[in-house]
N, C-alpha and C. Protein backbone atom coordinates (compact mmCIF):
# COMPACT_ATOMS: atom_id res chain seq x y z
N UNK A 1 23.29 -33.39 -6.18
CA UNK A 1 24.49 -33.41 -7.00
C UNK A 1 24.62 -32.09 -7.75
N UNK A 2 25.43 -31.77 -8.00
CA UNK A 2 25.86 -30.19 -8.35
C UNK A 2 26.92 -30.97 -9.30
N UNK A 3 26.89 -30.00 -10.78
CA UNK A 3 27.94 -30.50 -11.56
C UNK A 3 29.09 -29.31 -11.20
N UNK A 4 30.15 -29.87 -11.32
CA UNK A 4 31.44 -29.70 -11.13
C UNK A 4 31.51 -28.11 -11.59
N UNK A 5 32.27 -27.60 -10.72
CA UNK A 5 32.69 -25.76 -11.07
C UNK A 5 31.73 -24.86 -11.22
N UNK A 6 30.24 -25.20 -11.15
CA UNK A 6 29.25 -24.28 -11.29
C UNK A 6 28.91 -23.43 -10.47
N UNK A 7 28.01 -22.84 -10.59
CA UNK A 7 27.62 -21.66 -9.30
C UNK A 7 27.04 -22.24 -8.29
N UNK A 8 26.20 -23.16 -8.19
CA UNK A 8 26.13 -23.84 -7.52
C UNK A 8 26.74 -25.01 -6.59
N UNK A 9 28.10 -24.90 -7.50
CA UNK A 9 28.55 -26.34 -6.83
C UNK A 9 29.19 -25.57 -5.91
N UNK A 10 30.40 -24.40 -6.55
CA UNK A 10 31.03 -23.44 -5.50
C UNK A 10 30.63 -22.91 -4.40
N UNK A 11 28.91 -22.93 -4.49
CA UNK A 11 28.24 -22.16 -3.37
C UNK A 11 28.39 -23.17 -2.16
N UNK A 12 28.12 -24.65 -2.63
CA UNK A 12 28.28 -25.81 -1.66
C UNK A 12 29.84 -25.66 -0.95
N UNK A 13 30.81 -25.62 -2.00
CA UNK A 13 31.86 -25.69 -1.96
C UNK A 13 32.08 -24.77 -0.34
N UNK A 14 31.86 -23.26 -0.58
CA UNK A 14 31.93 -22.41 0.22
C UNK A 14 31.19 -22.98 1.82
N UNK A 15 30.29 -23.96 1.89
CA UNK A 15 29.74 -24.52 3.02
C UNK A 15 30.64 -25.34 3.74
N UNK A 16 31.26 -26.23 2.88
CA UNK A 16 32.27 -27.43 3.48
C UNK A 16 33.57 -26.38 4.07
N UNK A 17 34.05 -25.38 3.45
CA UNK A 17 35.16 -24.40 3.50
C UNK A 17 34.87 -24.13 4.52
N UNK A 18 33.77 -23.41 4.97
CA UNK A 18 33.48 -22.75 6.33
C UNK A 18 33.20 -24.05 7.83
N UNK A 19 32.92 -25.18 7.28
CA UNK A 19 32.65 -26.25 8.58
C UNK A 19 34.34 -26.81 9.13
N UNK A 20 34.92 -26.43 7.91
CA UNK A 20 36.67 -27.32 8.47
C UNK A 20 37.68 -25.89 9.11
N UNK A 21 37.29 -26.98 10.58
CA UNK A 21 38.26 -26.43 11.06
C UNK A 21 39.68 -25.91 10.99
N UNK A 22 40.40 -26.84 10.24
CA UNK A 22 41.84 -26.61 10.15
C UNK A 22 42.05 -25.73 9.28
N UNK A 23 40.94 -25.32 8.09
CA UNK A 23 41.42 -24.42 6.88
C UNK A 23 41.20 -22.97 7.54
N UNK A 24 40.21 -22.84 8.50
CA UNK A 24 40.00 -21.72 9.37
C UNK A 24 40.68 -21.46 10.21
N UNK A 25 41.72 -21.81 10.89
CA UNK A 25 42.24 -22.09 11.94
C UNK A 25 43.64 -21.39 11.13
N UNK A 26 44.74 -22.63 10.20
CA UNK A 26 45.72 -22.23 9.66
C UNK A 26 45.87 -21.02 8.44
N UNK A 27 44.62 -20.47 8.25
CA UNK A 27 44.30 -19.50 7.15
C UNK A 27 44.11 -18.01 8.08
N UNK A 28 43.94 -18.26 9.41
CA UNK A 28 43.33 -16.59 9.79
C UNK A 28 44.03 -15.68 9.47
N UNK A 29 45.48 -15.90 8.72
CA UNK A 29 46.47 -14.57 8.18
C UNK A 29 46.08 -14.48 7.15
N UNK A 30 45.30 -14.86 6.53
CA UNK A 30 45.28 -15.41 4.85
C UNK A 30 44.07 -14.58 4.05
N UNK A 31 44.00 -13.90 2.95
CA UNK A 31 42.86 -12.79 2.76
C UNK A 31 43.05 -13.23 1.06
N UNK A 32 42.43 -13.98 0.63
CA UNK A 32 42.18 -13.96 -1.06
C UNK A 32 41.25 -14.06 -1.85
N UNK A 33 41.61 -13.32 -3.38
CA UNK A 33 39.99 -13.99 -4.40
C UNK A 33 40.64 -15.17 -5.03
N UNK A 34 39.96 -16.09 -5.18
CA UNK A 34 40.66 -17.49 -6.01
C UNK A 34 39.78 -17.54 -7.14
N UNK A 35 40.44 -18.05 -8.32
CA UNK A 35 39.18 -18.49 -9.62
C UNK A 35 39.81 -19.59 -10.16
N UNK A 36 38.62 -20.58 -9.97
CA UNK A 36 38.94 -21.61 -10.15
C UNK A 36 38.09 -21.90 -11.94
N UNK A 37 38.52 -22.99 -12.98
CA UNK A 37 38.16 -22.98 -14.07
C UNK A 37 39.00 -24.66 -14.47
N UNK A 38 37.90 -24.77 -16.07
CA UNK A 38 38.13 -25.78 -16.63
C UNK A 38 39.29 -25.55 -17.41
N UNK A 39 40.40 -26.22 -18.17
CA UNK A 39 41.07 -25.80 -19.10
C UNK A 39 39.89 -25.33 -20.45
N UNK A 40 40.01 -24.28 -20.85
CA UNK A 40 39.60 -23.81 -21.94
C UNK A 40 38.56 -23.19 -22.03
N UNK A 41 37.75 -22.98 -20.77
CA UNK A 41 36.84 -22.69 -20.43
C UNK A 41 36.33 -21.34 -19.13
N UNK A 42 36.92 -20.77 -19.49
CA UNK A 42 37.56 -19.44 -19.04
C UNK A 42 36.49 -18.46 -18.23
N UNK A 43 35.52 -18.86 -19.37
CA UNK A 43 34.45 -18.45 -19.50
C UNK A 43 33.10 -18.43 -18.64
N UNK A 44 33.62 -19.51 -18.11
CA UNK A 44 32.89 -20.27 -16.91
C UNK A 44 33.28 -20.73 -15.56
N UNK A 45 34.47 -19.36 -15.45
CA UNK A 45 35.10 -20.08 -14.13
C UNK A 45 33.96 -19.03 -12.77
N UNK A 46 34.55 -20.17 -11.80
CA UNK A 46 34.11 -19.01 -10.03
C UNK A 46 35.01 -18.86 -9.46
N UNK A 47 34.17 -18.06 -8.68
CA UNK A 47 35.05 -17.36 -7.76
C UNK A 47 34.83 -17.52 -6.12
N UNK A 48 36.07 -17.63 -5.02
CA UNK A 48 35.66 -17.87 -3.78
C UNK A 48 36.91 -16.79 -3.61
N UNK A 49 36.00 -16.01 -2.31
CA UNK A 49 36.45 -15.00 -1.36
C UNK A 49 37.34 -15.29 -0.53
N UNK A 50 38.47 -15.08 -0.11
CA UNK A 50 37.87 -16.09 1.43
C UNK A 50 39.25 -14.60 1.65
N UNK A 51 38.45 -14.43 3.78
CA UNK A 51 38.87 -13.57 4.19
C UNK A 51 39.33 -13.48 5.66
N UNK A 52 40.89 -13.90 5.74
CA UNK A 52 40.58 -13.99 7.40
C UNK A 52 40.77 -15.69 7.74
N UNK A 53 40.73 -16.51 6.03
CA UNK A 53 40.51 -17.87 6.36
C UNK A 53 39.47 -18.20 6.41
N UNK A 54 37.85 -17.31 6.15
CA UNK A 54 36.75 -17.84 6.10
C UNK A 54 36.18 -17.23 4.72
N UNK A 55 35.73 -18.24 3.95
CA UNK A 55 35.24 -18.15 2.86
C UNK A 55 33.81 -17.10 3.02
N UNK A 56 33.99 -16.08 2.47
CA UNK A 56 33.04 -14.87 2.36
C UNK A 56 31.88 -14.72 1.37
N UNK A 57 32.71 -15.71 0.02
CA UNK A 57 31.10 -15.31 -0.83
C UNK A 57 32.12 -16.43 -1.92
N UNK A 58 30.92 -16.44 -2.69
CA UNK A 58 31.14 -17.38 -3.97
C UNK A 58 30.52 -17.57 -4.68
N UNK A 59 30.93 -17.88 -6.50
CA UNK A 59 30.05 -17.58 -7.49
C UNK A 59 30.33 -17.47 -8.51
N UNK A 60 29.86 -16.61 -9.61
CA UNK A 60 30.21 -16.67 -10.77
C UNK A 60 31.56 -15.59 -10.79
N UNK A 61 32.75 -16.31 -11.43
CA UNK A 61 34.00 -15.11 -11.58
C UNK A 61 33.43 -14.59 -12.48
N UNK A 62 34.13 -12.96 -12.47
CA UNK A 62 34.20 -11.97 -13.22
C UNK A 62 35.29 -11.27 -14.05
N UNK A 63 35.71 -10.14 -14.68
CA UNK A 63 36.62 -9.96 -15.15
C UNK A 63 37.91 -9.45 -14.53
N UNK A 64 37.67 -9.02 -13.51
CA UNK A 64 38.73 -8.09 -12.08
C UNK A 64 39.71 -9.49 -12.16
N UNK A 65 40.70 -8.65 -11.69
CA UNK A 65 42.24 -9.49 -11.41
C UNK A 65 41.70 -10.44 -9.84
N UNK A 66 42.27 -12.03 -9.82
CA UNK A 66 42.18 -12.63 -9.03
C UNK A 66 43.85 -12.94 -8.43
N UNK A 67 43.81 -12.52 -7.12
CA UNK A 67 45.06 -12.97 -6.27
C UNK A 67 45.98 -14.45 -6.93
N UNK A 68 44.41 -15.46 -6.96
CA UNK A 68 45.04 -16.96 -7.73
C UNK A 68 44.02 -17.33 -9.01
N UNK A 69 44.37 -18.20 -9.90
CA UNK A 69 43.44 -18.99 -10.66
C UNK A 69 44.05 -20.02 -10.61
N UNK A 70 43.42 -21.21 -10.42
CA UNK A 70 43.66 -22.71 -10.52
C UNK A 70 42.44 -23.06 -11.62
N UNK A 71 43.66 -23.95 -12.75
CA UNK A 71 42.69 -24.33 -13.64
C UNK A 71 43.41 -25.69 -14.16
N UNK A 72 42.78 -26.91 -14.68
CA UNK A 72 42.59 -28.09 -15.03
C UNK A 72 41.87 -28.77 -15.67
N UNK A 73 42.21 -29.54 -16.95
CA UNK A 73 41.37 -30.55 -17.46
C UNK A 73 40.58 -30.91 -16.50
N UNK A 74 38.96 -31.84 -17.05
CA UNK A 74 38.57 -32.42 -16.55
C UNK A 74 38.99 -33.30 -15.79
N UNK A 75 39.72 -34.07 -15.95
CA UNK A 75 40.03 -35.62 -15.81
C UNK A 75 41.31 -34.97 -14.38
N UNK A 76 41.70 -33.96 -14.97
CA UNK A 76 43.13 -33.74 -13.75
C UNK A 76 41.95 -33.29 -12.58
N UNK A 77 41.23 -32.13 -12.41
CA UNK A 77 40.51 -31.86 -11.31
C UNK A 77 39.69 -32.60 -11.11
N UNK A 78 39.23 -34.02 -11.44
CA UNK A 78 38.71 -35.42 -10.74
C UNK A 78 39.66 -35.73 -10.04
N UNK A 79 40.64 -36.08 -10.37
CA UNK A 79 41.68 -36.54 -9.82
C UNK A 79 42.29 -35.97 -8.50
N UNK A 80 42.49 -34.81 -8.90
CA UNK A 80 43.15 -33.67 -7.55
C UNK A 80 41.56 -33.80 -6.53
N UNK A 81 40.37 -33.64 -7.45
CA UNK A 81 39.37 -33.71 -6.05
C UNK A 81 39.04 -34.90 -5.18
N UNK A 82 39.50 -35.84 -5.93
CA UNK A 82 38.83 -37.07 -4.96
C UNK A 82 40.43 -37.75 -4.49
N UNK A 83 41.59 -36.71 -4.85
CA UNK A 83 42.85 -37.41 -3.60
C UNK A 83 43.68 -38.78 -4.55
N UNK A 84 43.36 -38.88 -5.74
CA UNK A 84 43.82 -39.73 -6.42
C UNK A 84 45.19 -39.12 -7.18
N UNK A 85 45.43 -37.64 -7.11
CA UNK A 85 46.08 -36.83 -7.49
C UNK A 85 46.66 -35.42 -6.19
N UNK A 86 48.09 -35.58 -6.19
CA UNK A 86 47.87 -34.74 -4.82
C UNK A 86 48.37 -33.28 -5.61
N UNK A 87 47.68 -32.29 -4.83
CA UNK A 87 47.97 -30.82 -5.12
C UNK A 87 49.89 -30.67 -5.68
N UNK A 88 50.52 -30.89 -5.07
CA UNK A 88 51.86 -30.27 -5.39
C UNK A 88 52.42 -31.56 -6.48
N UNK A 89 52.07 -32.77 -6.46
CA UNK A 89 52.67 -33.27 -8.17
C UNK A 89 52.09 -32.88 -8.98
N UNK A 90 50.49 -32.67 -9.14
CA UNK A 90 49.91 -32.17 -9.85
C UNK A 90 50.56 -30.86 -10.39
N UNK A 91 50.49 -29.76 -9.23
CA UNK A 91 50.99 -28.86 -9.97
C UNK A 91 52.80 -28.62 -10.40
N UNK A 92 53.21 -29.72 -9.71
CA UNK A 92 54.79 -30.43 -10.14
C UNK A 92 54.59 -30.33 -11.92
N UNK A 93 53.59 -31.24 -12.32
CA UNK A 93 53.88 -31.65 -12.99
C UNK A 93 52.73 -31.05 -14.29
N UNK A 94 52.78 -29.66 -14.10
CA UNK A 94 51.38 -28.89 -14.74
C UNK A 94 50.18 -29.00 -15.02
N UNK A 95 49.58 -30.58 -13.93
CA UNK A 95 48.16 -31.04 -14.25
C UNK A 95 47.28 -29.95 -13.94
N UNK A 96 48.20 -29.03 -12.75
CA UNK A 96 47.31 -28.21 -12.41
C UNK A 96 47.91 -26.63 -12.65
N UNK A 97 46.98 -25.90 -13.51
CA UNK A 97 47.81 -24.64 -13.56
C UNK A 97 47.43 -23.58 -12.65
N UNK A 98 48.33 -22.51 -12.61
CA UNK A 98 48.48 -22.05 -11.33
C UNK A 98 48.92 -20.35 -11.60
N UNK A 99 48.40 -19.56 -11.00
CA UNK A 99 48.90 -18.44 -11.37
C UNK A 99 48.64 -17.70 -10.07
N UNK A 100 49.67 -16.84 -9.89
CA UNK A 100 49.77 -16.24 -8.51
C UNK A 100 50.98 -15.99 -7.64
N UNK A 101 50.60 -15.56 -6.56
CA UNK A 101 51.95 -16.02 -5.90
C UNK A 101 52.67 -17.74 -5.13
N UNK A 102 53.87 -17.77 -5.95
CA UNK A 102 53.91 -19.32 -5.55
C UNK A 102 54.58 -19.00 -4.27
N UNK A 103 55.20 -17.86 -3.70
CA UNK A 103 55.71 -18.03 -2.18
C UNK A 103 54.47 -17.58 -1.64
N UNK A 104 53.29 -17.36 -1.66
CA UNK A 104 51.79 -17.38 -0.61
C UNK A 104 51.64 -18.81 -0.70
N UNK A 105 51.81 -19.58 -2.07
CA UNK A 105 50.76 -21.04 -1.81
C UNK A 105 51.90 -22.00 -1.14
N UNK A 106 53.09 -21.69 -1.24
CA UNK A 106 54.09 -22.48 -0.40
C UNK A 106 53.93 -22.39 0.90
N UNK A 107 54.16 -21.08 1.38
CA UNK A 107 53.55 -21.10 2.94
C UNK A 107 51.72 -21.50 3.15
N UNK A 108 51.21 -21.63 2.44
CA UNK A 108 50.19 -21.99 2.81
C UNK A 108 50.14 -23.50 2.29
N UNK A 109 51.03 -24.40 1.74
CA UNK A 109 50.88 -25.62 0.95
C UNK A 109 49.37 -26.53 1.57
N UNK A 110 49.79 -26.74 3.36
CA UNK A 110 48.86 -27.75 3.80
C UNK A 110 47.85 -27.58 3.62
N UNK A 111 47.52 -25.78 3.45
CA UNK A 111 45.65 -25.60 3.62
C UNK A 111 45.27 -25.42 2.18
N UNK A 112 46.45 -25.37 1.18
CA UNK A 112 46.43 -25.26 -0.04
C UNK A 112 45.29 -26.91 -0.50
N UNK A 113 46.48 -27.80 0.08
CA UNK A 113 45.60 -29.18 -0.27
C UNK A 113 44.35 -29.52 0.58
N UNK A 114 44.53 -29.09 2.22
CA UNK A 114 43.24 -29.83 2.51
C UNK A 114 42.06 -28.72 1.78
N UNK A 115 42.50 -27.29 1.31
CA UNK A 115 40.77 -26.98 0.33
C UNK A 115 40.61 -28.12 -0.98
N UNK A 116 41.72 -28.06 -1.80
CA UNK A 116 41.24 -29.42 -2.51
C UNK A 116 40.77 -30.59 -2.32
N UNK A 117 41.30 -31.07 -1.02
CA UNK A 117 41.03 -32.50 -0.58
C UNK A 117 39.02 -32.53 -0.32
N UNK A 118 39.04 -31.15 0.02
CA UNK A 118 37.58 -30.71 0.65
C UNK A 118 36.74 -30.79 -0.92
N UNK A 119 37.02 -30.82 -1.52
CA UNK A 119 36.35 -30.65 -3.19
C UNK A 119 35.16 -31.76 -2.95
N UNK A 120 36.21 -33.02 -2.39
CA UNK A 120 35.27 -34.16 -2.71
C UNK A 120 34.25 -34.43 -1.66
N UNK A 121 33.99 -33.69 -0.57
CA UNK A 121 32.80 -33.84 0.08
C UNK A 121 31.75 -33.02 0.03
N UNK A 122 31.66 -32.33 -1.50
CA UNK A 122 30.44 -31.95 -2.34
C UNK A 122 29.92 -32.91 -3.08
N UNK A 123 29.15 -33.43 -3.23
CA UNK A 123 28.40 -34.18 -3.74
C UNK A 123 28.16 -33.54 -5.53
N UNK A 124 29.25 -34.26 -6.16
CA UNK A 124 29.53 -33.54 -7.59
C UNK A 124 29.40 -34.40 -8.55
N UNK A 125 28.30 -34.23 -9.93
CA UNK A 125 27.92 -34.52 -10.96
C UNK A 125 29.49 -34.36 -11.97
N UNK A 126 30.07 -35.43 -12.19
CA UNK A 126 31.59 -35.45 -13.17
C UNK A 126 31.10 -35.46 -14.21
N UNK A 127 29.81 -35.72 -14.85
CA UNK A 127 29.64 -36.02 -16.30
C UNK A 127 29.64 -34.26 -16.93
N UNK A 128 31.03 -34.11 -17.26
CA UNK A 128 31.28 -32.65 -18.00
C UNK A 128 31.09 -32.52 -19.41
């Protein structure tokens, strides 16, 4: 079990990224840094590579400009990870915040959600 957003969990994260086919497949145009984070917690977000559609490295973010940041309460990124919450009401409805380009994550919407959908087949410690 890996608690949620850590360096460790992302590193897992980056394993499941690279085994699914479809995110590799519909991503090979696709070249970004993503940083993902808690609301308020800024401080402690990571970072995933991904290049080509294949996740390249992952880890602790740093201060350099990221292409995206996705960030969420606790309780909203339970939700968005285990599919109880889908990517676009969520971020409909600002559970999930979002910074970047919104015409890249539009054309990319489907692989947008199945990487979230992928959250939940890390084996993740929720007690935040």
């Amino acid at each position: 079990m890996y608690k949620f957003l850590s360096e460790e969990w992302i590193k897992a994260y980056i394993e499941e990224w690279n085994k699914n086919e479809k995110l590799r497949t519909e991503l090979k145009d696709f070249s970004a840094s993503i940083k993902y984070y808690m609301e308020g917690k800024e401080d402690q977000a990571v970072e995933l590579i991904v290049e080509k559609g294949e996740a390249k490295s992952a880890g602790k973010a740093n201060s350099h400009k990221y292409d995206f940041e996705l960030w969420a309460n606790p309780e909203n990124w339970k939700k968005l990870a285990t599919g109880e919450m889908g990517p676009r009401a969520a971020m409909l409805t600002k559970r999930l915040k979002f910074k970047g380009s919104m015409i890249t994550a539009m054309k990319y919407m489907s692989s947008f959600e199945e990487s979230l959908r992928l959250m939940s087949k890390v084996p993740t410690d929720w007690s935040l």
